[in-house]
Protein backbone atom coordinates (compact mmCIF):
# COMPACT_ATOMS: atom_id res chain seq x y z
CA UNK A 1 -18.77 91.99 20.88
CA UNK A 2 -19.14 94.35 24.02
CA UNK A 3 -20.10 90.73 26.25
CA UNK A 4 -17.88 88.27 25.07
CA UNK A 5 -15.29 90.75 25.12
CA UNK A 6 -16.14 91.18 29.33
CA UNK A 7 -16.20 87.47 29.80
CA UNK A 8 -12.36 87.39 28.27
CA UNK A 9 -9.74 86.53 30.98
CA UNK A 10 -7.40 89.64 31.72
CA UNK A 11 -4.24 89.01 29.30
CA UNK A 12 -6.31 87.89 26.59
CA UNK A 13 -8.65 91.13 26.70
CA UNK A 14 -5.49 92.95 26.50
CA UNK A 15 -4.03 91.23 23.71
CA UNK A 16 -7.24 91.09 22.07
CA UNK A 17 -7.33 94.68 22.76
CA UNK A 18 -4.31 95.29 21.17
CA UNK A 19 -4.80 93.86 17.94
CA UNK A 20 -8.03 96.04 17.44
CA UNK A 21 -8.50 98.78 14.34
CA UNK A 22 -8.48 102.57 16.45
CA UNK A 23 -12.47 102.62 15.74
CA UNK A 24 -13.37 99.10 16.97
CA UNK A 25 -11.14 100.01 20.31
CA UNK A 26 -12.79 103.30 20.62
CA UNK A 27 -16.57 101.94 20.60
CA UNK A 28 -15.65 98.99 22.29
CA UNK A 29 -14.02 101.55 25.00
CA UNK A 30 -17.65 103.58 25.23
CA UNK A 31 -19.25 99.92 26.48
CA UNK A 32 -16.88 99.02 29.30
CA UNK A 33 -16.75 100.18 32.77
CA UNK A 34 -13.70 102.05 34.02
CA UNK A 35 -12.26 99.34 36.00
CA UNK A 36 -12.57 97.17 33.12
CA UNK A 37 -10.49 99.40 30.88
CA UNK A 38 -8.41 100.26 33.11
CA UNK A 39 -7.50 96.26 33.82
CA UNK A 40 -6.95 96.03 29.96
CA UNK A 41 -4.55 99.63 29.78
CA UNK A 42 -2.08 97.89 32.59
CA UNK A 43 -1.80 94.56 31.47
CA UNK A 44 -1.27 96.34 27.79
CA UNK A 45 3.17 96.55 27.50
CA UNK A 46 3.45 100.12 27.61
CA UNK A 47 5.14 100.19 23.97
CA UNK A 48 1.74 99.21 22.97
CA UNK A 49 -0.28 100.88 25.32
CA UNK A 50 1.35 104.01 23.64
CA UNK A 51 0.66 102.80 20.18
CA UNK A 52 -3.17 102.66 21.40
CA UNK A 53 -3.36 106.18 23.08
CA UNK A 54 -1.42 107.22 19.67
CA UNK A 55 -4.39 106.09 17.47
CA UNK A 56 -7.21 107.10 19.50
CA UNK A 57 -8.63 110.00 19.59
CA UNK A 58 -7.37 112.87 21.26
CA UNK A 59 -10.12 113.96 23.54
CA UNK A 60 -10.43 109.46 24.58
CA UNK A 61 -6.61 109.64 25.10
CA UNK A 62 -6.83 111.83 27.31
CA UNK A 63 -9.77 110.35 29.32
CA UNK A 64 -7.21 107.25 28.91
CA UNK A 65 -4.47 108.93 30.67
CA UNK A 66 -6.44 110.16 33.24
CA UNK A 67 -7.69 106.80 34.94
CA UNK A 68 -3.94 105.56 34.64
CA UNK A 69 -2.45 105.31 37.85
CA UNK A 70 0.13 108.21 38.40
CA UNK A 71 3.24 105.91 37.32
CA UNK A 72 1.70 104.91 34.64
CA UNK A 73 0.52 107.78 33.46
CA UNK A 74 3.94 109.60 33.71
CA UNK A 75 5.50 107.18 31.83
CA UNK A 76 2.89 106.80 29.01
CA UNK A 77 3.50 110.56 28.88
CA UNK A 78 6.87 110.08 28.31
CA UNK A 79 7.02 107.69 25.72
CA UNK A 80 3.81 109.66 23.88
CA UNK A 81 6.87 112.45 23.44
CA UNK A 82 9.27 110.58 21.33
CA UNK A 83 8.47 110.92 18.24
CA UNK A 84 6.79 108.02 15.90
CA UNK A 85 8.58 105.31 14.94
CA UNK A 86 11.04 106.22 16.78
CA UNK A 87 13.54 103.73 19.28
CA UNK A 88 12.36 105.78 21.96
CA UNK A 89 8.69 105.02 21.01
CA UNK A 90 9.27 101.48 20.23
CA UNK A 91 11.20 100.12 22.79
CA UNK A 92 9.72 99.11 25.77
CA UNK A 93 10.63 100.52 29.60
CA UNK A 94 10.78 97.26 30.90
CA UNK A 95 13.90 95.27 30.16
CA UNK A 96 17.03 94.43 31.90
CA UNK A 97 20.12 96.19 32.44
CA UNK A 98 23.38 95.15 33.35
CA UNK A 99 26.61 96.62 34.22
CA UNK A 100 29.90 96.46 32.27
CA UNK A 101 31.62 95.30 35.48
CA UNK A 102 29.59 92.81 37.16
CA UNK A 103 30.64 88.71 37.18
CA UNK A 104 28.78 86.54 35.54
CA UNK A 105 27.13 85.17 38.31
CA UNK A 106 26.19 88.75 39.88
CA UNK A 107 24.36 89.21 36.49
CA UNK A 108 22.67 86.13 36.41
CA UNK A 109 21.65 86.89 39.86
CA UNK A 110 20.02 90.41 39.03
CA UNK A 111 18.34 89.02 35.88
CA UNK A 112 16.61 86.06 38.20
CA UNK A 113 15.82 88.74 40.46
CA UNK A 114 14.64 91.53 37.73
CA UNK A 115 13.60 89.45 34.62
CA UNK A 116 10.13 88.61 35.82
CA UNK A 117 9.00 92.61 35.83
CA UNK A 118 10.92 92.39 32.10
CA UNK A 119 8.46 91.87 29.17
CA UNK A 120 11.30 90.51 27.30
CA UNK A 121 14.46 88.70 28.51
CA UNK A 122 15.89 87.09 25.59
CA UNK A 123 18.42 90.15 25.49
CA UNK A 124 20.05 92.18 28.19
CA UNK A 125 21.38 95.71 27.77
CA UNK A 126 24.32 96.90 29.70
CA UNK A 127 24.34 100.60 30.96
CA UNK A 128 26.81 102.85 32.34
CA UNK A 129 26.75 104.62 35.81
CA UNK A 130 24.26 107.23 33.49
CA UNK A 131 22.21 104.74 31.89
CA UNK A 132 23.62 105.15 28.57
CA UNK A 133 23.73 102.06 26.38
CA UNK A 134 26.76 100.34 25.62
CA UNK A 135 25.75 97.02 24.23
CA UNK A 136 22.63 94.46 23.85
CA UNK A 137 23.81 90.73 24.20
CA UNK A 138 21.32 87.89 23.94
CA UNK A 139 20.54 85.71 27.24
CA UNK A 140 22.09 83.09 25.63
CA UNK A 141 25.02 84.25 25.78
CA UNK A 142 25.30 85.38 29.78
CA UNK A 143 23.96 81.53 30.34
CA UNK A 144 26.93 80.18 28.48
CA UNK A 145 29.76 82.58 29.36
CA UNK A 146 32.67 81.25 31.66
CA UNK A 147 31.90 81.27 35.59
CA UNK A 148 33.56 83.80 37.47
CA UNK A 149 34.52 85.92 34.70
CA UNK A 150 35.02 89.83 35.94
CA UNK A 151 35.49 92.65 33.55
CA UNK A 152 36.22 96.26 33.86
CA UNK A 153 35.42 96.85 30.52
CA UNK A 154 32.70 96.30 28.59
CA UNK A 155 30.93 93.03 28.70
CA UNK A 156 31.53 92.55 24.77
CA UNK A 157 35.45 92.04 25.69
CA UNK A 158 34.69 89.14 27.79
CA UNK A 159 35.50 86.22 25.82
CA UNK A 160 31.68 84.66 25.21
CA UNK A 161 31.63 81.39 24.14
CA UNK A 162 31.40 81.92 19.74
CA UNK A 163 31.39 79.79 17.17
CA UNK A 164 34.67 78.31 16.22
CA UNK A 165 36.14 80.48 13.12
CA UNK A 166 36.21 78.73 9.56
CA UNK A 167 39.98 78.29 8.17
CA UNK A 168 40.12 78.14 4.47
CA UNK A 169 42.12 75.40 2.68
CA UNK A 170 44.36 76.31 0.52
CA UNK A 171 44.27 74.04 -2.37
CA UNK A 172 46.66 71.15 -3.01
CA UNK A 173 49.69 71.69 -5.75
């Protein structure tokens, strides 16, 4: 397993990686070099990077940690503190935030400009000045909202395209 697992491009180790049972990842770990794990940890998202280092054992976690890069390593620390199954543990750091005031077109810009360090960009979150959530609105709909639309609000009270709403007929006397 140890060899064909080295001959595995980058991503696919990873993913492979991922999908392994907490004893097959630990022996498998005791086999490769350090650069090699360490290839597999950073292409790993860190939401599942943390699930890993969660499952492992303590004493191989924190060998883990400490061939992480310092960035890395702060912020797997960080998201090894919320607790399990918790949003905080789940949700990945990388995603793309917007803010309630920006046009449509300055938010399209930032999300061309941002969305390629995102793992996901099917939905954008928009954040105050503090970073606090306000809302989550699906791609789709930033793509399909009116050009040069500004709002000092929040970006649910610009009027996104929706589907029209059903009338009921009233039945005939």
């Amino acid at each position: 397993m140890t060899l064909v697992f080295r001959l595995l491009p980058r991503e696919l180790a990873a993913e492979v990686f991922a999908e392994l049972e907490p004893e097959k990842a630990e022996a498998l770990l005791r086999h490769l070099s350090i650069r090699k794990i360490l290839e597999v940890l950073l292409e790993l998202p860190p939401d599942e990077r943390t699930d890993l280092l969660e499952e492992l054992p303590g004493r191989l976690t924190q060998k883990l940690l400490n061939i992480l890069p310092p960035d890395e390593r702060q912020e797997a620390l960080k998201l090894l503190g919320y607790p399990e199954n918790s949003v905080g543990r789940l949700m990945t750091p990388d995603y793309v935030a917007l803010k309630p005031y920006w046009s449509i077109e300055a938010a399209l810009e930032h999300i061309r400009r941002f969305g390629h360090d995102a793992e996901t960009v099917d939905m954008v979150y928009v954040v105050d000045e503090g970073w606090h959530l306000l809302d989550d609105i699906p791609l789709r709909r930033v793509i399909l909202a009116p050009r040069g639309r500004r709002s000092r609000r929040s970006w649910t009270t610009i009027s996104w395209p929706s589907r029209p709403t059903p009338t009921r007929r009233r039945p005939s006397a």
